[in-house]
PDB file of N, CA and C in Angstrom:
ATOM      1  N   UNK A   1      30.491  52.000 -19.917  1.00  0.00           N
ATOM      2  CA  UNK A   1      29.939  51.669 -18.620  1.00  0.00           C
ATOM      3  C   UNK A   1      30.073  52.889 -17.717  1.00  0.00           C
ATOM      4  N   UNK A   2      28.761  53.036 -17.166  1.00  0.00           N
ATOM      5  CA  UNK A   2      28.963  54.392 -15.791  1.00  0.00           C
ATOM      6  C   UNK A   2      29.683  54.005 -15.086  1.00  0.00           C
ATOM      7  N   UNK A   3      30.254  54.933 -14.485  1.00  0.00           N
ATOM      8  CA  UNK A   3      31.199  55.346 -13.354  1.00  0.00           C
ATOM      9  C   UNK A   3      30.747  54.082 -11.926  1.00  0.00           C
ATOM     10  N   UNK A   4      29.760  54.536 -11.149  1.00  0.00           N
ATOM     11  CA  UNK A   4      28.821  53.469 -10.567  1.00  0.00           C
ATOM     12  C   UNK A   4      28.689  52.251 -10.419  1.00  0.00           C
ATOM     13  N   UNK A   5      28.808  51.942 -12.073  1.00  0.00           N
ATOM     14  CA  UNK A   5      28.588  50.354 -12.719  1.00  0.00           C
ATOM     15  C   UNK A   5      30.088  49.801 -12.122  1.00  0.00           C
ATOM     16  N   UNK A   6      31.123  50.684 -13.024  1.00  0.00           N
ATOM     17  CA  UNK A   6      32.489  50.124 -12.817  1.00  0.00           C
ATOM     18  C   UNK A   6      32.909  49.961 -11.086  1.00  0.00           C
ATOM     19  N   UNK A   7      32.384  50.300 -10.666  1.00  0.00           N
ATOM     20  CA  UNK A   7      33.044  50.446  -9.207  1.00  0.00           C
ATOM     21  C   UNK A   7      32.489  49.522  -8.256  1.00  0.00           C
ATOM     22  N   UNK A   8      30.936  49.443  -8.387  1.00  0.00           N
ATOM     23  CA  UNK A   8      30.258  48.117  -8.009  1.00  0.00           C
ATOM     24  C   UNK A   8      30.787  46.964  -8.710  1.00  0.00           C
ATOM     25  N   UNK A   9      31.170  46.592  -9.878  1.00  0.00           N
ATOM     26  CA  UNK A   9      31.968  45.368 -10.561  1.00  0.00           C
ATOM     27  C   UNK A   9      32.883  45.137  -9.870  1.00  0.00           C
ATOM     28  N   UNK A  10      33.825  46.037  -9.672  1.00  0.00           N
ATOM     29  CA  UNK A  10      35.596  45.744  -8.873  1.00  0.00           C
ATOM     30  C   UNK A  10      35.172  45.272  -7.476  1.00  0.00           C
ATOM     31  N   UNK A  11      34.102  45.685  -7.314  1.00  0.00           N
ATOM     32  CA  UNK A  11      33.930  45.727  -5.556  1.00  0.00           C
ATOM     33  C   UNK A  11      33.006  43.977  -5.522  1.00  0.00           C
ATOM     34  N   UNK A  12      32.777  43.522  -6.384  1.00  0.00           N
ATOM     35  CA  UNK A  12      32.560  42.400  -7.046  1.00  0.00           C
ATOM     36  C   UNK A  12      33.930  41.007  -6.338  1.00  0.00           C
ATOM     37  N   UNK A  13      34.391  41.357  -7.027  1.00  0.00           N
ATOM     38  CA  UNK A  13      35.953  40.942  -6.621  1.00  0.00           C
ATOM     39  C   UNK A  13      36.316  40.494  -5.314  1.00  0.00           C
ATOM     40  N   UNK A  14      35.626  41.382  -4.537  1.00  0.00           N
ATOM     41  CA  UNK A  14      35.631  41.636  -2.524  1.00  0.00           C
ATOM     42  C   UNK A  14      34.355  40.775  -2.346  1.00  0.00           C
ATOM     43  N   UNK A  15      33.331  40.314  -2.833  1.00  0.00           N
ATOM     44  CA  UNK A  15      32.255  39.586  -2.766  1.00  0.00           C
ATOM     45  C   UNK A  15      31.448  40.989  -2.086  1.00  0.00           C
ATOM     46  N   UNK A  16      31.887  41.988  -2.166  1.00  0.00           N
ATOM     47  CA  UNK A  16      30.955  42.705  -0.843  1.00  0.00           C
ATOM     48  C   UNK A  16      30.599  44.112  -1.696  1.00  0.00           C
ATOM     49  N   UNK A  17      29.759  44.812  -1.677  1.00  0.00           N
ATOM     50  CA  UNK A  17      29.018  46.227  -2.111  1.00  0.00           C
ATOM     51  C   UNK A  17      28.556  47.067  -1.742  1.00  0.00           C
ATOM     52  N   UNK A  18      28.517  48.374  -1.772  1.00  0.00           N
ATOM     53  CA  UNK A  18      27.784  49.088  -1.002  1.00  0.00           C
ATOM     54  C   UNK A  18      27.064  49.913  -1.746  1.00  0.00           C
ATOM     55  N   UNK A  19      25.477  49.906  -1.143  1.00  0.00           N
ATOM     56  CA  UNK A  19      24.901  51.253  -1.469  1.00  0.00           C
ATOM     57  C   UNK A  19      24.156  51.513  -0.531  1.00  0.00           C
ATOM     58  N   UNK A  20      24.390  53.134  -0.986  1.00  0.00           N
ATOM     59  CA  UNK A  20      23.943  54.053   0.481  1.00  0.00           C
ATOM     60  C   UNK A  20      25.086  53.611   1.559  1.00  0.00           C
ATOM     61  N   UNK A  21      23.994  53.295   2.748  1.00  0.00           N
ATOM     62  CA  UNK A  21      24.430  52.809   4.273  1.00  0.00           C
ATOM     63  C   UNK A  21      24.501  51.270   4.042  1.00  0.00           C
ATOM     64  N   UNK A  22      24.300  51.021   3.099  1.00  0.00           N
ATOM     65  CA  UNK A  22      23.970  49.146   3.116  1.00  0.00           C
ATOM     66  C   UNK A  22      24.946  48.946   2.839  1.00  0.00           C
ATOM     67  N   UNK A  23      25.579  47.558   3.069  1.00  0.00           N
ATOM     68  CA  UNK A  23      26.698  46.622   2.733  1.00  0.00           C
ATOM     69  C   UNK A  23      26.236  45.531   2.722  1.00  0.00           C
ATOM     70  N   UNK A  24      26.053  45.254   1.245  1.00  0.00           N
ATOM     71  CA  UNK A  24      26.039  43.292   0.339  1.00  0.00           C
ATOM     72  C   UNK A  24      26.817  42.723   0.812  1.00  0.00           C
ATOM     73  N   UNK A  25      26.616  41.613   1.343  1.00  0.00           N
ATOM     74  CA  UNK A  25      28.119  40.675   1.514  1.00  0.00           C
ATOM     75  C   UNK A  25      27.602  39.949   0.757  1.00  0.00           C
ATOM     76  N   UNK A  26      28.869  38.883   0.048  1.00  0.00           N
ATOM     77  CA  UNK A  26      29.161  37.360  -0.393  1.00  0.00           C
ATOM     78  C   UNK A  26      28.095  37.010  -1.036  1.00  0.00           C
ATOM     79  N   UNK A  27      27.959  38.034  -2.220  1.00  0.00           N
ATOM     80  CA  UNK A  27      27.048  38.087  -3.790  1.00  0.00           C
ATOM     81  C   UNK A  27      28.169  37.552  -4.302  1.00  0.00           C
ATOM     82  N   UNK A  28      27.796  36.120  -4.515  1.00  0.00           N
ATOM     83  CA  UNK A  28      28.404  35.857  -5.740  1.00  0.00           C
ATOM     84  C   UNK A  28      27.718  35.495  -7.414  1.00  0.00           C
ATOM     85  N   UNK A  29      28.478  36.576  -7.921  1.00  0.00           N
ATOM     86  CA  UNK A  29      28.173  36.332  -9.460  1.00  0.00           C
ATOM     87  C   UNK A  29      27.890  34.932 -10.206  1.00  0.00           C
ATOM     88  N   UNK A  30      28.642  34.159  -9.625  1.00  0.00           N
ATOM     89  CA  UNK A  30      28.518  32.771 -10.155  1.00  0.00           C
ATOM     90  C   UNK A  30      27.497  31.715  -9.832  1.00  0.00           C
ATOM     91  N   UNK A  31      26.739  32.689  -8.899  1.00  0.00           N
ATOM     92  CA  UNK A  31      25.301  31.771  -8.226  1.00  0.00           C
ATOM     93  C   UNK A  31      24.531  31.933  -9.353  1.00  0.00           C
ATOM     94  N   UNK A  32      24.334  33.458  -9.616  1.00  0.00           N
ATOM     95  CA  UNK A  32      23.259  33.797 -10.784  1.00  0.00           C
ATOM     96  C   UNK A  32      23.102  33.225 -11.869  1.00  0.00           C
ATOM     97  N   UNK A  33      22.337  32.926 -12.463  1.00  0.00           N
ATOM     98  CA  UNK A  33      21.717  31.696 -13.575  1.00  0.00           C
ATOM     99  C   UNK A  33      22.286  32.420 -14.945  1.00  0.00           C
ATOM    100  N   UNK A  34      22.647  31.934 -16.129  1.00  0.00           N
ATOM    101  CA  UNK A  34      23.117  32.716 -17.330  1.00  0.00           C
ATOM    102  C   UNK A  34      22.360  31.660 -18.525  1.00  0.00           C
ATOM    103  N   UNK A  35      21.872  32.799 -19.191  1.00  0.00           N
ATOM    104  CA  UNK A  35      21.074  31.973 -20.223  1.00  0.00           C
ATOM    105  C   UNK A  35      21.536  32.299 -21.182  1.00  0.00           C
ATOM    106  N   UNK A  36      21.207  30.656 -22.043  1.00  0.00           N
ATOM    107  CA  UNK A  36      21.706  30.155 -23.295  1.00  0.00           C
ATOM    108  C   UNK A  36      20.604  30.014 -24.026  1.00  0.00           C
ATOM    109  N   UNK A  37      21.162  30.337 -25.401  1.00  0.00           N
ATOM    110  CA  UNK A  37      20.480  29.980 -26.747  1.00  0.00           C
ATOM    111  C   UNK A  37      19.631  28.438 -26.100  1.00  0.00           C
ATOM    112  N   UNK A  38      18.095  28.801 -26.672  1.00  0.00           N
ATOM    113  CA  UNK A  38      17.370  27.586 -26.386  1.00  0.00           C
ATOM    114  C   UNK A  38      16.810  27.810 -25.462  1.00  0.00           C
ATOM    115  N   UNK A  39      17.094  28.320 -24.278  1.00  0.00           N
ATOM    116  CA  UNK A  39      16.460  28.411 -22.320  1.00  0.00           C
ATOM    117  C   UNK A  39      15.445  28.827 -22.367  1.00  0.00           C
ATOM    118  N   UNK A  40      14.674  28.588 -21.672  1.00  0.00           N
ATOM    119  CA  UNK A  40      12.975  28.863 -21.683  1.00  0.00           C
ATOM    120  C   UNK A  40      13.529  30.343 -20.887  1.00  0.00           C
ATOM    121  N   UNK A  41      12.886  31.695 -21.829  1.00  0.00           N
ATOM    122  CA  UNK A  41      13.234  33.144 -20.868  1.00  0.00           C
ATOM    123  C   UNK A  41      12.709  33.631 -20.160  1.00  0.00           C
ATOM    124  N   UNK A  42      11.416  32.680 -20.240  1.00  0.00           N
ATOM    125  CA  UNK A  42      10.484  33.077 -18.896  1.00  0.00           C
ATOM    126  C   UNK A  42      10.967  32.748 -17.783  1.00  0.00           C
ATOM    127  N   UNK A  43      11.618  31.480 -17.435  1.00  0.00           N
ATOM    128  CA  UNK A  43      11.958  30.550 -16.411  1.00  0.00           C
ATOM    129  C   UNK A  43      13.553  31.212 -15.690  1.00  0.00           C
ATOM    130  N   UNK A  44      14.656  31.703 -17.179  1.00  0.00           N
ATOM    131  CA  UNK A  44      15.657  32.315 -16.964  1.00  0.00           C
ATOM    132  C   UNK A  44      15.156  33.521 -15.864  1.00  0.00           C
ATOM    133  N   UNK A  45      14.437  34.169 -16.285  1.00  0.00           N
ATOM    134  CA  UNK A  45      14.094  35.836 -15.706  1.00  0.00           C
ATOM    135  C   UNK A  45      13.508  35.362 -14.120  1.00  0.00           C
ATOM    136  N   UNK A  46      12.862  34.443 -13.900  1.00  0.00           N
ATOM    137  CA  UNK A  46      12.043  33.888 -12.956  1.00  0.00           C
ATOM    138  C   UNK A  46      13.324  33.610 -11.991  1.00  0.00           C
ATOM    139  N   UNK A  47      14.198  32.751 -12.354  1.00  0.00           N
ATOM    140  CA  UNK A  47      15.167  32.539 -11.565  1.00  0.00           C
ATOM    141  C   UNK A  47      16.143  33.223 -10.813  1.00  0.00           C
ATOM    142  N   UNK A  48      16.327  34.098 -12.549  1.00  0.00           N
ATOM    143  CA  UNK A  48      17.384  35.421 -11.963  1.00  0.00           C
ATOM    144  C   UNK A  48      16.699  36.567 -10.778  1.00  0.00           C
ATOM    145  N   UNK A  49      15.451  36.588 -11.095  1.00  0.00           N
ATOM    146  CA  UNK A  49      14.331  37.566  -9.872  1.00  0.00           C
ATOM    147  C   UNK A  49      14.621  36.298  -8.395  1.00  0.00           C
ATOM    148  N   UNK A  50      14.547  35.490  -8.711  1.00  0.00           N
ATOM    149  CA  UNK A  50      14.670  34.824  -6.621  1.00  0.00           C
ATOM    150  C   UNK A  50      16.321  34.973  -6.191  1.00  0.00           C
ATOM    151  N   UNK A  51      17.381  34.931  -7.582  1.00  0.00           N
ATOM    152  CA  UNK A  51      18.604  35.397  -6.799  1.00  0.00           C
ATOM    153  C   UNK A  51      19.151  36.335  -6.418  1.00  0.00           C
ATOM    154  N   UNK A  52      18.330  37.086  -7.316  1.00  0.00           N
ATOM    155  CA  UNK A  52      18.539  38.895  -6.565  1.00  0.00           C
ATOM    156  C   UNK A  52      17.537  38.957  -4.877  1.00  0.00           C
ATOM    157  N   UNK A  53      16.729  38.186  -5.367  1.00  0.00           N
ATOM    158  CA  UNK A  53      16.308  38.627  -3.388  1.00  0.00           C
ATOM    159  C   UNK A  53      17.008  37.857  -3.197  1.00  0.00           C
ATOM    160  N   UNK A  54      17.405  36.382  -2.865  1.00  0.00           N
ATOM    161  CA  UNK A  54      18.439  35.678  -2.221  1.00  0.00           C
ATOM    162  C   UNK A  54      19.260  36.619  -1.691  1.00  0.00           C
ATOM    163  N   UNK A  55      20.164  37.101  -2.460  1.00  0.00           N
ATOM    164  CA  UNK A  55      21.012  38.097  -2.169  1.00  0.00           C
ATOM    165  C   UNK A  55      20.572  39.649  -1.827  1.00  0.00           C
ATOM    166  N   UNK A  56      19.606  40.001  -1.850  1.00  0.00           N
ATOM    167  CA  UNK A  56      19.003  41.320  -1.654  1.00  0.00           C
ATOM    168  C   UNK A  56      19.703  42.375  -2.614  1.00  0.00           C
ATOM    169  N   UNK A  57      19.822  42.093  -3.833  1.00  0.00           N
ATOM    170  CA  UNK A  57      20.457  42.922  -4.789  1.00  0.00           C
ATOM    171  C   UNK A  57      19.755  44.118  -5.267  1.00  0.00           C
ATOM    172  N   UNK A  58      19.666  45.081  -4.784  1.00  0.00           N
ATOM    173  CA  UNK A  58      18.485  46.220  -5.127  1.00  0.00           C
ATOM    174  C   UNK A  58      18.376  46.659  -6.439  1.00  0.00           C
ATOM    175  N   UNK A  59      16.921  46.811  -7.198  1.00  0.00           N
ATOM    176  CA  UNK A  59      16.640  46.731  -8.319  1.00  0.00           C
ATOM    177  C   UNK A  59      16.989  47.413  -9.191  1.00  0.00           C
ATOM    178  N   UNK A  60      18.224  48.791  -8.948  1.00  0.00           N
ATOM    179  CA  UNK A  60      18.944  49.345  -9.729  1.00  0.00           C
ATOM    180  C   UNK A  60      20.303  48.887 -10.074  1.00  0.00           C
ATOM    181  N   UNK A  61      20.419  47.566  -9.352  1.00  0.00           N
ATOM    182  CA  UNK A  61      21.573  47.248  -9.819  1.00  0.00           C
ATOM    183  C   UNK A  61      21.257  45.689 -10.264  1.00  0.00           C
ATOM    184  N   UNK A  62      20.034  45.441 -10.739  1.00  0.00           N
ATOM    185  CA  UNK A  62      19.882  43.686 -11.382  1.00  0.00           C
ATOM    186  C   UNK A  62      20.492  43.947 -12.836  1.00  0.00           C
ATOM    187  N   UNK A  63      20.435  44.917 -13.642  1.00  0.00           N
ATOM    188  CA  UNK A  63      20.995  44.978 -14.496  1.00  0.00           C
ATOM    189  C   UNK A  63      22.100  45.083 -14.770  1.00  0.00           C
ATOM    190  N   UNK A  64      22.980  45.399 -13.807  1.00  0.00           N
ATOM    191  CA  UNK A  64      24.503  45.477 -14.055  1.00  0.00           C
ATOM    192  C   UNK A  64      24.714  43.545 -14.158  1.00  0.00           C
ATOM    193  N   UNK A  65      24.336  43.056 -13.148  1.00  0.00           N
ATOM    194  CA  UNK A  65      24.059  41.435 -13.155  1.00  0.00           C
ATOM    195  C   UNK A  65      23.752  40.820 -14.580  1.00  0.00           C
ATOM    196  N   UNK A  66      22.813  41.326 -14.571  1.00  0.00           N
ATOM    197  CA  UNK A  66      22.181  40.209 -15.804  1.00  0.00           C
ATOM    198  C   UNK A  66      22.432  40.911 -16.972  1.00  0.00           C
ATOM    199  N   UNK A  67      22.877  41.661 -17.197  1.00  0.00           N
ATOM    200  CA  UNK A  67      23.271  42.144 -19.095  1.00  0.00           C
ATOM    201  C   UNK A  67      24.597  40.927 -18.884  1.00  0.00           C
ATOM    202  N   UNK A  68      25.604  40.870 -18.034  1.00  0.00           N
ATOM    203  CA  UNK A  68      26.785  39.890 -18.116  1.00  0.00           C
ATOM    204  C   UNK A  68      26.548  38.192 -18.016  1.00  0.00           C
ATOM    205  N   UNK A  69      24.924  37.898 -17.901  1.00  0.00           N
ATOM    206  CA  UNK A  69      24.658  36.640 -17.873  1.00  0.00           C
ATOM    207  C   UNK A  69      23.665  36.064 -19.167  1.00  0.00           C
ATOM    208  N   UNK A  70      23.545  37.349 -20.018  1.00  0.00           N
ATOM    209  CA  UNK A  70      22.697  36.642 -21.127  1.00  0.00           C
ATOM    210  C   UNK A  70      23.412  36.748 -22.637  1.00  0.00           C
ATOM    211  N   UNK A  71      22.775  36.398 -23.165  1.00  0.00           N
ATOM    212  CA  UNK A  71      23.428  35.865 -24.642  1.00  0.00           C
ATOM    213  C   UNK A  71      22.469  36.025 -26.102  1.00  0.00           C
ATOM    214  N   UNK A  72      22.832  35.768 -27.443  1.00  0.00           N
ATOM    215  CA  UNK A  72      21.679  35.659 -28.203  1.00  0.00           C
ATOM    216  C   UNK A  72      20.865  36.740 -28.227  1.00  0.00           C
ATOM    217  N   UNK A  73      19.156  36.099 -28.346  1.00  0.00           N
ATOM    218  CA  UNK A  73      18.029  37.451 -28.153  1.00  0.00           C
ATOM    219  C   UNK A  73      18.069  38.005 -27.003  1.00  0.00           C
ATOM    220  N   UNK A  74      18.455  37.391 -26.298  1.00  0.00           N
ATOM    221  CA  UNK A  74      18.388  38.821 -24.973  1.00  0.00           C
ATOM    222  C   UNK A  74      19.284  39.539 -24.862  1.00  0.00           C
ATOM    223  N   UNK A  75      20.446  39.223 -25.186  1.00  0.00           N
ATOM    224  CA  UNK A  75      21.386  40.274 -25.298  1.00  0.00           C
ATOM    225  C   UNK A  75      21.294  41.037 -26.156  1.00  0.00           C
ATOM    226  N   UNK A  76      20.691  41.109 -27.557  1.00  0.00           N
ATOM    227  CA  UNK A  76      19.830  41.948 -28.692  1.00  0.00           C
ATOM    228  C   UNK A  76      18.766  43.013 -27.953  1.00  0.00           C
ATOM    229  N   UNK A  77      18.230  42.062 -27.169  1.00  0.00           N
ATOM    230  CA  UNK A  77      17.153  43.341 -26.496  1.00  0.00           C
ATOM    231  C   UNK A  77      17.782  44.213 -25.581  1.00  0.00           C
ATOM    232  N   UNK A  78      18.572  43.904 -25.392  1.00  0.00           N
ATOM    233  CA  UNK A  78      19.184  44.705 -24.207  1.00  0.00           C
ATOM    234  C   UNK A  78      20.191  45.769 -24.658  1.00  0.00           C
ATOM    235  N   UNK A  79      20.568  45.523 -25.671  1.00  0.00           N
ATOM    236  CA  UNK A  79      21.515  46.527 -26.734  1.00  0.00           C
ATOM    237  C   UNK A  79      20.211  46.948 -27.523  1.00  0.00           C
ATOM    238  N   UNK A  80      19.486  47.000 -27.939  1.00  0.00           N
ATOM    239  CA  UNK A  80      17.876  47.640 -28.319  1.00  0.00           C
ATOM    240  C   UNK A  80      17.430  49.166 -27.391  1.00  0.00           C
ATOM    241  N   UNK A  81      17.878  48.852 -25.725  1.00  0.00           N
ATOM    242  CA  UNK A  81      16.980  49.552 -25.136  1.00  0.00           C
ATOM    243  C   UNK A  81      17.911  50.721 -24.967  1.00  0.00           C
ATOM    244  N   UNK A  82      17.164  52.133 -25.162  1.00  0.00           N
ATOM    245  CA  UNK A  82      17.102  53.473 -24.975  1.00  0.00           C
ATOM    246  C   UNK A  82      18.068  53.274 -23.639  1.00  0.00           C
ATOM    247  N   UNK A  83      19.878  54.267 -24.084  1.00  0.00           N
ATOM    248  CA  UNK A  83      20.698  54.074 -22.525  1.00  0.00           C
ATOM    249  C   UNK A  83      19.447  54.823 -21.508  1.00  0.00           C
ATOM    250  N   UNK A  84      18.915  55.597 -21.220  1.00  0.00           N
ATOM    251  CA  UNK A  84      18.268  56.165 -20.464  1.00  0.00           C
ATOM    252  C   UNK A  84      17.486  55.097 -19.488  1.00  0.00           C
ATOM    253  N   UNK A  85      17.060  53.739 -20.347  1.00  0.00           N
ATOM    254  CA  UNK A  85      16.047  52.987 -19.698  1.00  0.00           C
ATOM    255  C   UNK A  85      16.864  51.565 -19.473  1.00  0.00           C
ATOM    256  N   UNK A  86      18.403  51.563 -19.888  1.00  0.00           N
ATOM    257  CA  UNK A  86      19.522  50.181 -19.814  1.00  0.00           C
ATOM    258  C   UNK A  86      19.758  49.731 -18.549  1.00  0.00           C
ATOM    259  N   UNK A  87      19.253  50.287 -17.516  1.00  0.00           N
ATOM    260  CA  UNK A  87      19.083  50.212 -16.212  1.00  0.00           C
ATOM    261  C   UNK A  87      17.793  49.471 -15.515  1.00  0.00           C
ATOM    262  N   UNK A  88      16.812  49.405 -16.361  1.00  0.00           N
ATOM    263  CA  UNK A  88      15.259  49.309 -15.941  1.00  0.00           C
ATOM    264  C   UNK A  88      15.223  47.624 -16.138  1.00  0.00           C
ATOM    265  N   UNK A  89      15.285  46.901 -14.735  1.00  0.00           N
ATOM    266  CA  UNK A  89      14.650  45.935 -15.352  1.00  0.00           C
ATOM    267  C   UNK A  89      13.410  45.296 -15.378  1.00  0.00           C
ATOM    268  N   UNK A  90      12.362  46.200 -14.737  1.00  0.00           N
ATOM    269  CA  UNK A  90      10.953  46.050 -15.511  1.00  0.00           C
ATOM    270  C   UNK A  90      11.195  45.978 -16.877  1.00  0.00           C
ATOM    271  N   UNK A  91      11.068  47.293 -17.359  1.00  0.00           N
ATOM    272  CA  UNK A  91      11.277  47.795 -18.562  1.00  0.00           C
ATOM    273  C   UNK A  91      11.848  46.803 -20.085  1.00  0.00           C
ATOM    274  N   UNK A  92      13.605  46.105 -19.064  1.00  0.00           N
ATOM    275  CA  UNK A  92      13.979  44.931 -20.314  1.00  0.00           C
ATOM    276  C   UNK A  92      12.837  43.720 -20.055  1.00  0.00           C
ATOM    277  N   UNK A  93      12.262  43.495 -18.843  1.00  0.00           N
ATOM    278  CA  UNK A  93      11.574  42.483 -18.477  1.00  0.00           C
ATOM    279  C   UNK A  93      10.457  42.478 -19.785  1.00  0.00           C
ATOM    280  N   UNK A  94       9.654  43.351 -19.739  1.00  0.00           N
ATOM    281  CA  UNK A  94       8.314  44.192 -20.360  1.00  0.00           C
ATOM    282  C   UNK A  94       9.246  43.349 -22.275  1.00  0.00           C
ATOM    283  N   UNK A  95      10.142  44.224 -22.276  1.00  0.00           N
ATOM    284  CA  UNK A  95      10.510  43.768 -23.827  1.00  0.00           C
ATOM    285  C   UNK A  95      11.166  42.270 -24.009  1.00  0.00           C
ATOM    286  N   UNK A  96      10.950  41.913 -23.245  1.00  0.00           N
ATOM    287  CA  UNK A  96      11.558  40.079 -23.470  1.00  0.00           C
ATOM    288  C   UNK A  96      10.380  39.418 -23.694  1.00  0.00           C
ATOM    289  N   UNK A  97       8.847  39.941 -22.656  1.00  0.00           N
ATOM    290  CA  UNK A  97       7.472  38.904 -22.558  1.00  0.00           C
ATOM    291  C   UNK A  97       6.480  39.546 -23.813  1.00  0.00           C
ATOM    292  N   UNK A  98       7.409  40.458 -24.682  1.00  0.00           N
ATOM    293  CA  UNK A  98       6.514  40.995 -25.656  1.00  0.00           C
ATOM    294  C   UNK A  98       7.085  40.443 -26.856  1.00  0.00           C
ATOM    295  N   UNK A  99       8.660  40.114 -26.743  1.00  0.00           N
ATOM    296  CA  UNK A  99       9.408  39.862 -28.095  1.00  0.00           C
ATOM    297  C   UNK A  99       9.417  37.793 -28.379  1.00  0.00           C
ATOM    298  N   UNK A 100       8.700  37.645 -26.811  1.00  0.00           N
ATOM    299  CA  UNK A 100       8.867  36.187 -26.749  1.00  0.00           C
ATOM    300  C   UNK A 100       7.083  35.663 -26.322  1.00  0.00           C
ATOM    301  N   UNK A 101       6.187  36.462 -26.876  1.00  0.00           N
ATOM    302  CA  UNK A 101       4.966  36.431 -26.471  1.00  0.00           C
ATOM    303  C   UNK A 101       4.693  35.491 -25.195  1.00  0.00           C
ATOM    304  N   UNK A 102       5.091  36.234 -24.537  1.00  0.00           N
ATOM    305  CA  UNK A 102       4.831  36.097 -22.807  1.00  0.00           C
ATOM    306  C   UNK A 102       4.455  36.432 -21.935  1.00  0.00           C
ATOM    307  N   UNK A 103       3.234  35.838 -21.410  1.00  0.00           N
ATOM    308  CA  UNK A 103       2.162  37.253 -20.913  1.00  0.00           C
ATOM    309  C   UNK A 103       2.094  36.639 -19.340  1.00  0.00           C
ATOM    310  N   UNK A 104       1.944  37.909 -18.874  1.00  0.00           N
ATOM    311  CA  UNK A 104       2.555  38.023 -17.171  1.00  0.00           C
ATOM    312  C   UNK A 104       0.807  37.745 -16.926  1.00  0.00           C
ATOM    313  N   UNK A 105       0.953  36.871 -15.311  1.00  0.00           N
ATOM    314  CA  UNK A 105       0.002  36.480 -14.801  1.00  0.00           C
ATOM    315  C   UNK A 105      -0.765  37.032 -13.715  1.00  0.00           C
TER     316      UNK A 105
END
């Protein structure tokens, strides 16, 4: 885990985060949806996208979130993707609606 990753996690703990000038308050991890073997992954991803705005979680850090809330094939795809792009969650998005023939509207 980057340096970054680890430090936003602990700061997890405080409910509160910072990046840049911004300060997250009272993200809690345990709001976010975690999918199980069986879960429709369209609906999972759908959900997990309204709790990151809920919380205004900026899109370089949905992945630190959601690699710790999935399981099974998505956690396969996500250990699949190039570290360079383990950050992207277009990118894991893109390989979940291709590996689960799921075509964006």
């Amino acid at each position: 885990m980057r340096r970054p990753e680890i430090d936003w996690l602990r700061s997890q703990n405080n409910n509160n985060y910072n990046v840049g000038e911004q300060n997250f308050s009272k993200v809690d991890l345990k709001r976010f949806p975690e999918f199980k073997q069986g879960d429709d992954p369209e609906a999972f991803l759908v959900s997990f996208e309204h709790r990151c705005h809920d919380f205004e979680v900026p899109q370089d850090h949905r992945m630190v979130i959601l690699k710790s809330k999935v399981c099974g094939e998505l956690a396969k795809l996500y250990v699949q993707m190039p570290v360079d792009q383990s950050r992207d969650f277009e990118k894991y998005k893109q390989l979940i609606y291709k590996q689960f023939g799921i075509t964006s509207e």
